[in-house]
C-alpha atoms as a PDB file:
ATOM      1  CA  UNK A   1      -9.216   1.195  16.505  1.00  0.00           C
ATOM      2  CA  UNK A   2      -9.572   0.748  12.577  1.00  0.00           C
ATOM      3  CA  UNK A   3      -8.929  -2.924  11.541  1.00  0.00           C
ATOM      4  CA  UNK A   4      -5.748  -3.936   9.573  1.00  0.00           C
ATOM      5  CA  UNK A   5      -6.189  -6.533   6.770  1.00  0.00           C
ATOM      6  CA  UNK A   6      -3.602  -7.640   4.559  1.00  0.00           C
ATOM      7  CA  UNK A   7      -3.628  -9.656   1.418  1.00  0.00           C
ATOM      8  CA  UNK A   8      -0.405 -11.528   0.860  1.00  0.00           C
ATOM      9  CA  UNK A   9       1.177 -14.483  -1.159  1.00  0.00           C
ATOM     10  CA  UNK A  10       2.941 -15.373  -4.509  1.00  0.00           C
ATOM     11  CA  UNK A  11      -0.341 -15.580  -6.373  1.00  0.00           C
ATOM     12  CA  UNK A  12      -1.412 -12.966  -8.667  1.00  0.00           C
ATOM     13  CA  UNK A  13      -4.882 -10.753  -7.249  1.00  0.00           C
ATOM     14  CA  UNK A  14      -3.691  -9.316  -4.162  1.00  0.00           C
ATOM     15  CA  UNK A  15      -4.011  -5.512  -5.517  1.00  0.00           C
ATOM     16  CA  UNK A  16      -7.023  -6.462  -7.415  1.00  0.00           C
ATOM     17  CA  UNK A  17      -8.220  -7.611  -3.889  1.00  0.00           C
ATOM     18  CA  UNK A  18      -7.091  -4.367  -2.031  1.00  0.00           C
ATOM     19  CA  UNK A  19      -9.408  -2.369  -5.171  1.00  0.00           C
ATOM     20  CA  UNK A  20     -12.344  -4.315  -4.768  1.00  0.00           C
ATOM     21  CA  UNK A  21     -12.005  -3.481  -1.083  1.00  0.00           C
ATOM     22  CA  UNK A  22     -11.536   0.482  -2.247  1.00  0.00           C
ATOM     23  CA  UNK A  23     -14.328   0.370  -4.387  1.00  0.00           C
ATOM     24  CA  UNK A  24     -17.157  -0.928  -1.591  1.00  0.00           C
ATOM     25  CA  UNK A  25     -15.930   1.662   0.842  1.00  0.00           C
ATOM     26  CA  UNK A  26     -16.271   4.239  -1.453  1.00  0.00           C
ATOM     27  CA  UNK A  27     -19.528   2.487  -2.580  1.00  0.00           C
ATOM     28  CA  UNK A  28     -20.360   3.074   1.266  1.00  0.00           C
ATOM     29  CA  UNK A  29     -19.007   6.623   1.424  1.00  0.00           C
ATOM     30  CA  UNK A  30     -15.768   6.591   2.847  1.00  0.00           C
ATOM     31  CA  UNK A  31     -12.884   8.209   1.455  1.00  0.00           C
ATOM     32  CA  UNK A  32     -10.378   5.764   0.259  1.00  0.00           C
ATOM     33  CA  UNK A  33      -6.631   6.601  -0.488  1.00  0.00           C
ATOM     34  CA  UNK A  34      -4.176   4.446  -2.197  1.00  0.00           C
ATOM     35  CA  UNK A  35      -0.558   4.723  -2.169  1.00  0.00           C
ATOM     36  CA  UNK A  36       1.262   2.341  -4.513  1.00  0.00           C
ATOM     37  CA  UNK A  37       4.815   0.843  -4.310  1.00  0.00           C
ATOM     38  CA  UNK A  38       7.295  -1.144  -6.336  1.00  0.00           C
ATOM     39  CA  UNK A  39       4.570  -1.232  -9.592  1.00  0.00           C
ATOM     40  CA  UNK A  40       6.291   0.138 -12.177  1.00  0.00           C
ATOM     41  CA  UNK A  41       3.989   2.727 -14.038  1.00  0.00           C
ATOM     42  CA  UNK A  42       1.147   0.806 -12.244  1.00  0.00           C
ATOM     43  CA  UNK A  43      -2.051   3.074 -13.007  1.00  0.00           C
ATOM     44  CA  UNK A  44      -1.237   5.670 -14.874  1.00  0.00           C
ATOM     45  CA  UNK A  45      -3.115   9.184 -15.019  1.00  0.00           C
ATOM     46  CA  UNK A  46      -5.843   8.056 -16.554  1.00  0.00           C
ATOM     47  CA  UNK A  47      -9.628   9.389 -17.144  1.00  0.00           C
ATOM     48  CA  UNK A  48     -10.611   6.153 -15.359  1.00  0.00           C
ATOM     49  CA  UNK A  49      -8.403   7.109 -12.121  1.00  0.00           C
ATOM     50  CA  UNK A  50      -9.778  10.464 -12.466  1.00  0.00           C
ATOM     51  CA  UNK A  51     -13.457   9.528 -12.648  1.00  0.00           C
ATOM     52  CA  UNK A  52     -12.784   7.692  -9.209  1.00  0.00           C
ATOM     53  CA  UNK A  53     -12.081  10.843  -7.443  1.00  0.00           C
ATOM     54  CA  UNK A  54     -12.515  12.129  -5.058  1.00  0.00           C
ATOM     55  CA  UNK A  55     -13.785   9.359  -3.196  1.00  0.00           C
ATOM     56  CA  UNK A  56     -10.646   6.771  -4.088  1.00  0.00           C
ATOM     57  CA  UNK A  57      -7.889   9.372  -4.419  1.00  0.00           C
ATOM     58  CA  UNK A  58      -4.349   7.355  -6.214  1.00  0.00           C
ATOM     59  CA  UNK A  59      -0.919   8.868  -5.015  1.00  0.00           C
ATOM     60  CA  UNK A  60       2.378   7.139  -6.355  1.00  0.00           C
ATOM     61  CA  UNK A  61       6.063   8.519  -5.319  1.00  0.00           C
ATOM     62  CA  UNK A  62       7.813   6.374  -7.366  1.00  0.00           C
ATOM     63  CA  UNK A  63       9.724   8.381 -10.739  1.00  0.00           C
ATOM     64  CA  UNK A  64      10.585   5.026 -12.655  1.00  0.00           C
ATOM     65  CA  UNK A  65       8.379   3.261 -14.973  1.00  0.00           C
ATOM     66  CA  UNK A  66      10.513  -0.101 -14.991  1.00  0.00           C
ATOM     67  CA  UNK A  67      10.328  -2.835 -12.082  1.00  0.00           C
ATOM     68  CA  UNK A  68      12.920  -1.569  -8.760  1.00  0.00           C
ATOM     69  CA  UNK A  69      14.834  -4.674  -9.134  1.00  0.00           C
ATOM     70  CA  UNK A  70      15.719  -4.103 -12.329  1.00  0.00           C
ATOM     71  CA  UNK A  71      16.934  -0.259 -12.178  1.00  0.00           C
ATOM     72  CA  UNK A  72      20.663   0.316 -11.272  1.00  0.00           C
ATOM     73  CA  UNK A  73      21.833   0.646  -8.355  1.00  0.00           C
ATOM     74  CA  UNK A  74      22.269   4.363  -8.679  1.00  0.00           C
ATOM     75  CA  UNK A  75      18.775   4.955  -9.741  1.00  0.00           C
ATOM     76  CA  UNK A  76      17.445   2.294  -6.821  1.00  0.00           C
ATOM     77  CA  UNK A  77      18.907   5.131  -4.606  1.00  0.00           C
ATOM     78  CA  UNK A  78      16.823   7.644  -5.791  1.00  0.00           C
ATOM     79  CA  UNK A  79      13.847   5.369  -6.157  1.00  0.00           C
ATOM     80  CA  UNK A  80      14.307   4.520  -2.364  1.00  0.00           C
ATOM     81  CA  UNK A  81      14.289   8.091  -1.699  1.00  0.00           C
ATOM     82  CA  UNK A  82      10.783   8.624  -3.404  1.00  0.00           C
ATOM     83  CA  UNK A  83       9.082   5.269  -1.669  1.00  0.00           C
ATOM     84  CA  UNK A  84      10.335   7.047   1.818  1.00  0.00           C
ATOM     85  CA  UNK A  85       8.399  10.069   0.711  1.00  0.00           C
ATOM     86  CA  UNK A  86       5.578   7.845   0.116  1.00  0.00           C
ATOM     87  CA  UNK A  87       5.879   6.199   3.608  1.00  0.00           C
ATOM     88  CA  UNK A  88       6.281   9.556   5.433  1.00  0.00           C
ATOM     89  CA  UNK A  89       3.126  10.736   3.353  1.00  0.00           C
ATOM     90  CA  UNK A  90       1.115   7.663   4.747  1.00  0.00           C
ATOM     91  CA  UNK A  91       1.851   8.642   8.275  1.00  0.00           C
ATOM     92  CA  UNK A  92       0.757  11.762   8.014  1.00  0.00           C
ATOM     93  CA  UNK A  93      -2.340  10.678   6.502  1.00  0.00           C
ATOM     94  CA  UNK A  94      -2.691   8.219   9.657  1.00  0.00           C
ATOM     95  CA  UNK A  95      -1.489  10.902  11.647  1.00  0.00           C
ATOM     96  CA  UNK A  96      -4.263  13.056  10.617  1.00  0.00           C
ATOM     97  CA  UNK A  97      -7.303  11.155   9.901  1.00  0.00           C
ATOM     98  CA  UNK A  98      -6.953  12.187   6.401  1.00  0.00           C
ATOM     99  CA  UNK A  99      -8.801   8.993   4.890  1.00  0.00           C
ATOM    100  CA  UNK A 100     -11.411   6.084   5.988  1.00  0.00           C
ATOM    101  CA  UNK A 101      -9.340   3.395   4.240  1.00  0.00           C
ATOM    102  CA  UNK A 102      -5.592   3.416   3.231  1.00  0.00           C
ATOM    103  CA  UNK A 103      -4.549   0.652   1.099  1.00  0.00           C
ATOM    104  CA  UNK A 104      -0.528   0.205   0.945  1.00  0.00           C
ATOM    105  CA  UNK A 105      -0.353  -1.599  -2.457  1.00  0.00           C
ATOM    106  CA  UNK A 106       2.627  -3.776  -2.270  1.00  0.00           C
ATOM    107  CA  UNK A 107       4.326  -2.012   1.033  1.00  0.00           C
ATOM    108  CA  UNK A 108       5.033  -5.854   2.386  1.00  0.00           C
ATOM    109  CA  UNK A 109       7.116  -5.848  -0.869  1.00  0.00           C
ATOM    110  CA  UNK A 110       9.290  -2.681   0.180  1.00  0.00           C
ATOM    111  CA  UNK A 111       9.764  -4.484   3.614  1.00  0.00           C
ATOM    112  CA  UNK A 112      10.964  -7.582   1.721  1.00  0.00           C
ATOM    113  CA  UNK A 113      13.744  -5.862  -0.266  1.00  0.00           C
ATOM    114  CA  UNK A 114      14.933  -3.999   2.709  1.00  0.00           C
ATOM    115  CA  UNK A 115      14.212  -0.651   1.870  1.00  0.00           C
ATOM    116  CA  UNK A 116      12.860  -0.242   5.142  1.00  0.00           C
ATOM    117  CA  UNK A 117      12.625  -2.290   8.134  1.00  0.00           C
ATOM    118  CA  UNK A 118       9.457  -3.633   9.223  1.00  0.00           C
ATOM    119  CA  UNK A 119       9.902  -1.801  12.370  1.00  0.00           C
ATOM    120  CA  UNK A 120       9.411   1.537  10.633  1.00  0.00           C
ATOM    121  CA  UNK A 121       6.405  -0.142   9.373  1.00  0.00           C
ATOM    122  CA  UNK A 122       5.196  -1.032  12.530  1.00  0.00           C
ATOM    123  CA  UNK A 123       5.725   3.021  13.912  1.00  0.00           C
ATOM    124  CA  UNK A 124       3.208   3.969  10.804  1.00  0.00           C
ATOM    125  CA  UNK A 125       0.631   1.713  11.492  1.00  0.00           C
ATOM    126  CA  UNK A 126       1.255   2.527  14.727  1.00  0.00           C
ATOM    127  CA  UNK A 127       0.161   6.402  14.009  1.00  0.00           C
ATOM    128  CA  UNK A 128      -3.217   5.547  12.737  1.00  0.00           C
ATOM    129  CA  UNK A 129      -6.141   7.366  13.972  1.00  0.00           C
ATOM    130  CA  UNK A 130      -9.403   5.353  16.008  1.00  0.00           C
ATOM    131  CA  UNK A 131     -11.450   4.858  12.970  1.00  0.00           C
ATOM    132  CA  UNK A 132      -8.524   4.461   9.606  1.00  0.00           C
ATOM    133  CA  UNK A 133      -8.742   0.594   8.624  1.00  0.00           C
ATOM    134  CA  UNK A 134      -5.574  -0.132   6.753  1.00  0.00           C
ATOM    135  CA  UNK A 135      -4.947  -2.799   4.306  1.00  0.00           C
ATOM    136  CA  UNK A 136      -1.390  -3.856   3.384  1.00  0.00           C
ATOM    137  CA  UNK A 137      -0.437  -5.971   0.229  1.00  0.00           C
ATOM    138  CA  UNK A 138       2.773  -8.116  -0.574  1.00  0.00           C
ATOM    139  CA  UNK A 139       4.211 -11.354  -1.190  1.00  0.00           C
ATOM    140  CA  UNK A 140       6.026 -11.495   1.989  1.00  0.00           C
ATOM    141  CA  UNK A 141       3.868 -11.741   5.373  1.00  0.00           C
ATOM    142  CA  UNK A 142       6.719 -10.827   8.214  1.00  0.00           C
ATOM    143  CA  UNK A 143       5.976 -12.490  11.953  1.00  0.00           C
ATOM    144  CA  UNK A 144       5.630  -8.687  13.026  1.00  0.00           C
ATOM    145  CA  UNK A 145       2.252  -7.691  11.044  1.00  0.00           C
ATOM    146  CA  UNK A 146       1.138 -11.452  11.284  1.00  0.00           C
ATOM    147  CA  UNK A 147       0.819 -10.274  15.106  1.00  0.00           C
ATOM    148  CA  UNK A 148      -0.948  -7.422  14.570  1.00  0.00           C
ATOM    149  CA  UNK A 149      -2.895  -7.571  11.710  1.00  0.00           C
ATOM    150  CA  UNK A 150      -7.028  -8.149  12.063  1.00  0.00           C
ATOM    151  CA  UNK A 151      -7.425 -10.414   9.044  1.00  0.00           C
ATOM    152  CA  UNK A 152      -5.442 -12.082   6.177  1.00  0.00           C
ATOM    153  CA  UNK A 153      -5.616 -13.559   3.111  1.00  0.00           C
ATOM    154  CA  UNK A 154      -3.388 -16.085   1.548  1.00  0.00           C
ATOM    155  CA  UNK A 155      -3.607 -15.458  -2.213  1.00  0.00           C
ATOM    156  CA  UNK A 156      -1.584 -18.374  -3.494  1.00  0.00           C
ATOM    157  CA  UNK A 157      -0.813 -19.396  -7.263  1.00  0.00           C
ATOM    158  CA  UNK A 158      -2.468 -22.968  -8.192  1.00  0.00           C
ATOM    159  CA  UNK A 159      -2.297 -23.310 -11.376  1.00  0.00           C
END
């Protein structure tokens, strides 16, 4: 089974941290997607993100370039909408075998602000194929993938 690893905390470098991961397993061959949440613009279309493919491939559902918590509630709606489609596209991809390494930037984030319960979580980690390792980023580190996950790292602010 492929290995989960998680980088969580309130320090700053956890994404960086899930990259550096991306880029070694491309490095190494593997195909590498990332799926972004709650970031805002994050990486935009860039020649940069483009020059990475096709071996790290980017994929963000998200429509609004400001922070979620700061939309309106209206627009939160729709914005929960797209990070669904985001989640449902992840399980397929686990589903499927579509990648060596998924990264789910900031997806312990979408659990924290209740847009969907770590359960559902749980069913698409659950759906991952023998050899997809997983890596999951957030500032919140539920009891749930604390169980399950292979290895985690603390990032923590100290100064």
């Amino acid at each position: 089974m492929g290995k989960i690893q998680v980088f969580a905390g309130k320090g700053h470098g956890k994404s960086p941290a899930a990259w550096g991961e991306a880029v070694m397993a491309a490095a190494a061959g593997k195909q590498v997607f990332i799926i972004q949440f709650l970031k805002g613009k994050g990486l935009e279309e860039s020649e940069f993100q483009r020059r990475l493919e096709p071996e790290i491939k980017l994929f963000r559902f998200e429509k609004s370039d400001c922070d979620y918590a700061e939309l309106p509630r209206e627009r939160q709606e729709e914005e929960v909408r797209n990070i669904r489609n985001g989640i449902n596209f992840a399980k397929k991809v686990l589903h499927t075998g579509g990648c060596d390494l998924l990264i789910l930037d900031e997806v312990l984030g979408v659990v924290a602000r209740d847009i969907i319960p770590v359960e559902e979580l749980l069913a698409v980690l659950e759906a991952r194929g023998d050899d997809t390792d997983l890596i999951l980023t957030g500032w919140v580190l539920e009891e749930e993938i604390l169980q399950i996950a292979d290895h985690i790292s603390s990032i923590e602010a100290v100064k």
